[in-house]
Protein backbone atom coordinates (compact mmCIF):
# COMPACT_ATOMS: atom_id res chain seq x y z
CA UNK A 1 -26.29 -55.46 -1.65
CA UNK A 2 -26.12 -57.53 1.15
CA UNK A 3 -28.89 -57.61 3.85
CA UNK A 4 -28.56 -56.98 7.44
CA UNK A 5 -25.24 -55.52 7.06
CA UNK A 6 -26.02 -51.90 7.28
CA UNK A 7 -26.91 -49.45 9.94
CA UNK A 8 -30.11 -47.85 10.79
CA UNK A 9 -30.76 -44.64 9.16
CA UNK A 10 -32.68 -41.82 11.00
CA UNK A 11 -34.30 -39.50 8.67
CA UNK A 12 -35.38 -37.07 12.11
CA UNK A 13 -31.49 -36.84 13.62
CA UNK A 14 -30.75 -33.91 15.20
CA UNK A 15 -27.45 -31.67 15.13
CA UNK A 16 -27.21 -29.95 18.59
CA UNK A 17 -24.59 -27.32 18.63
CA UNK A 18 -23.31 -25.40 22.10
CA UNK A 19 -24.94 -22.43 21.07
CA UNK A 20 -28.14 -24.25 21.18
CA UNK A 21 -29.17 -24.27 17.50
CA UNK A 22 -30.55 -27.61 16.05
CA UNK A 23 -30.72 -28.83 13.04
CA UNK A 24 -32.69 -31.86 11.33
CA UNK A 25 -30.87 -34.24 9.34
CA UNK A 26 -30.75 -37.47 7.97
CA UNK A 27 -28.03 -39.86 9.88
CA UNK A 28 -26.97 -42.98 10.94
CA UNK A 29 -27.29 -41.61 14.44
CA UNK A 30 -29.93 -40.05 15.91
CA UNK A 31 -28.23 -37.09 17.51
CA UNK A 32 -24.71 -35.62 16.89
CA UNK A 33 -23.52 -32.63 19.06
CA UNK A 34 -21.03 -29.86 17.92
CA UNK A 35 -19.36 -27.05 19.52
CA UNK A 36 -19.73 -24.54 16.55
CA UNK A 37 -22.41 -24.74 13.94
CA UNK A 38 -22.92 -21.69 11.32
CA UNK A 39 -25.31 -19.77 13.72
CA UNK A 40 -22.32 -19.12 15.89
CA UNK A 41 -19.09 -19.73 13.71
CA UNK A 42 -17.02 -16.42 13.60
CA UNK A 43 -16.96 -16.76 9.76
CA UNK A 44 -20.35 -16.80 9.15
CA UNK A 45 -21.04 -14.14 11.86
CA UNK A 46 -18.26 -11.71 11.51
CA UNK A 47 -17.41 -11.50 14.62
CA UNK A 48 -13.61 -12.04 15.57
CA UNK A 49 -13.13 -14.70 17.67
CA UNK A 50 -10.97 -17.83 18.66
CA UNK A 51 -12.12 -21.06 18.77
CA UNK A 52 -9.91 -22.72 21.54
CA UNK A 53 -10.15 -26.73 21.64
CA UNK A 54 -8.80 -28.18 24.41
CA UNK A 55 -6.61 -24.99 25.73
CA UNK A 56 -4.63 -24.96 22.54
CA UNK A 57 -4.29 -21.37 22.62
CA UNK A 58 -2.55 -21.52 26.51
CA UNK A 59 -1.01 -24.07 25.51
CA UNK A 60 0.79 -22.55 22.79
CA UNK A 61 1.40 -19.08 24.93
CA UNK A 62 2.65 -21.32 27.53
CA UNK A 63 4.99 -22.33 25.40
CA UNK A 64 6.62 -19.55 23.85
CA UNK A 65 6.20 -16.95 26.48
CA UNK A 66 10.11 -17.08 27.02
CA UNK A 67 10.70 -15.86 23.19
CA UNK A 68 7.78 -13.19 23.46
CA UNK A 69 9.73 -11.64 26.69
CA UNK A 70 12.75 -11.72 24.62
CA UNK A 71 11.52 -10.00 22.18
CA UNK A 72 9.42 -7.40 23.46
CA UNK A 73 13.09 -6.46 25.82
C-alpha cells in the first residue's frame, strides 16, 4: 500500500441522529449526522409515519391536486 495516501480513521466517531440518539463508530470522519436512525425509523418502531425530505410529499400533492378534485367530483 502506499503511504500517506489515506485518510484518518476515527475509531470514537459519532452518528448523531435528529432524534438525538448517538451512536459510536469507527469512520473516516469524526461525526456524521442523520435525520432518522433505528431509534426513530417508523419500521423499526411501528409507528406509521412519513418521512418527508425536502417537502416531497407537498410537492407531489401540489402537483396532482387537479386530478384528485377530478376524481373525487
Amino acid at each position: 500500500m502506499k503511504k500517506d495516501i489515506h485518510p484518518p480513521y476515527y475509531e470514537d466517531a459519532v452518528i448523531r441522529c435528529a432524534c438525538g440518539n448517538e451512536i459510536k463508530v469507527g469512520s473516516t470522519r469524526k461525526e456524521i449526522r442523520v435525520e432518522v436512525c433505528s431509534n426513530c425509523h417508523p419500521f423499526f418502531t411501528g409507528e406509521t409515519r412519513f418521512v418527508d425530505t425536502e417537502g416531497k410529499i407537498e410537492k407531489f400533492m401540489k402537483k396532482y391536486s387537479k386530478f384528485y378534485q377530478k376524481e373525487e367530483s
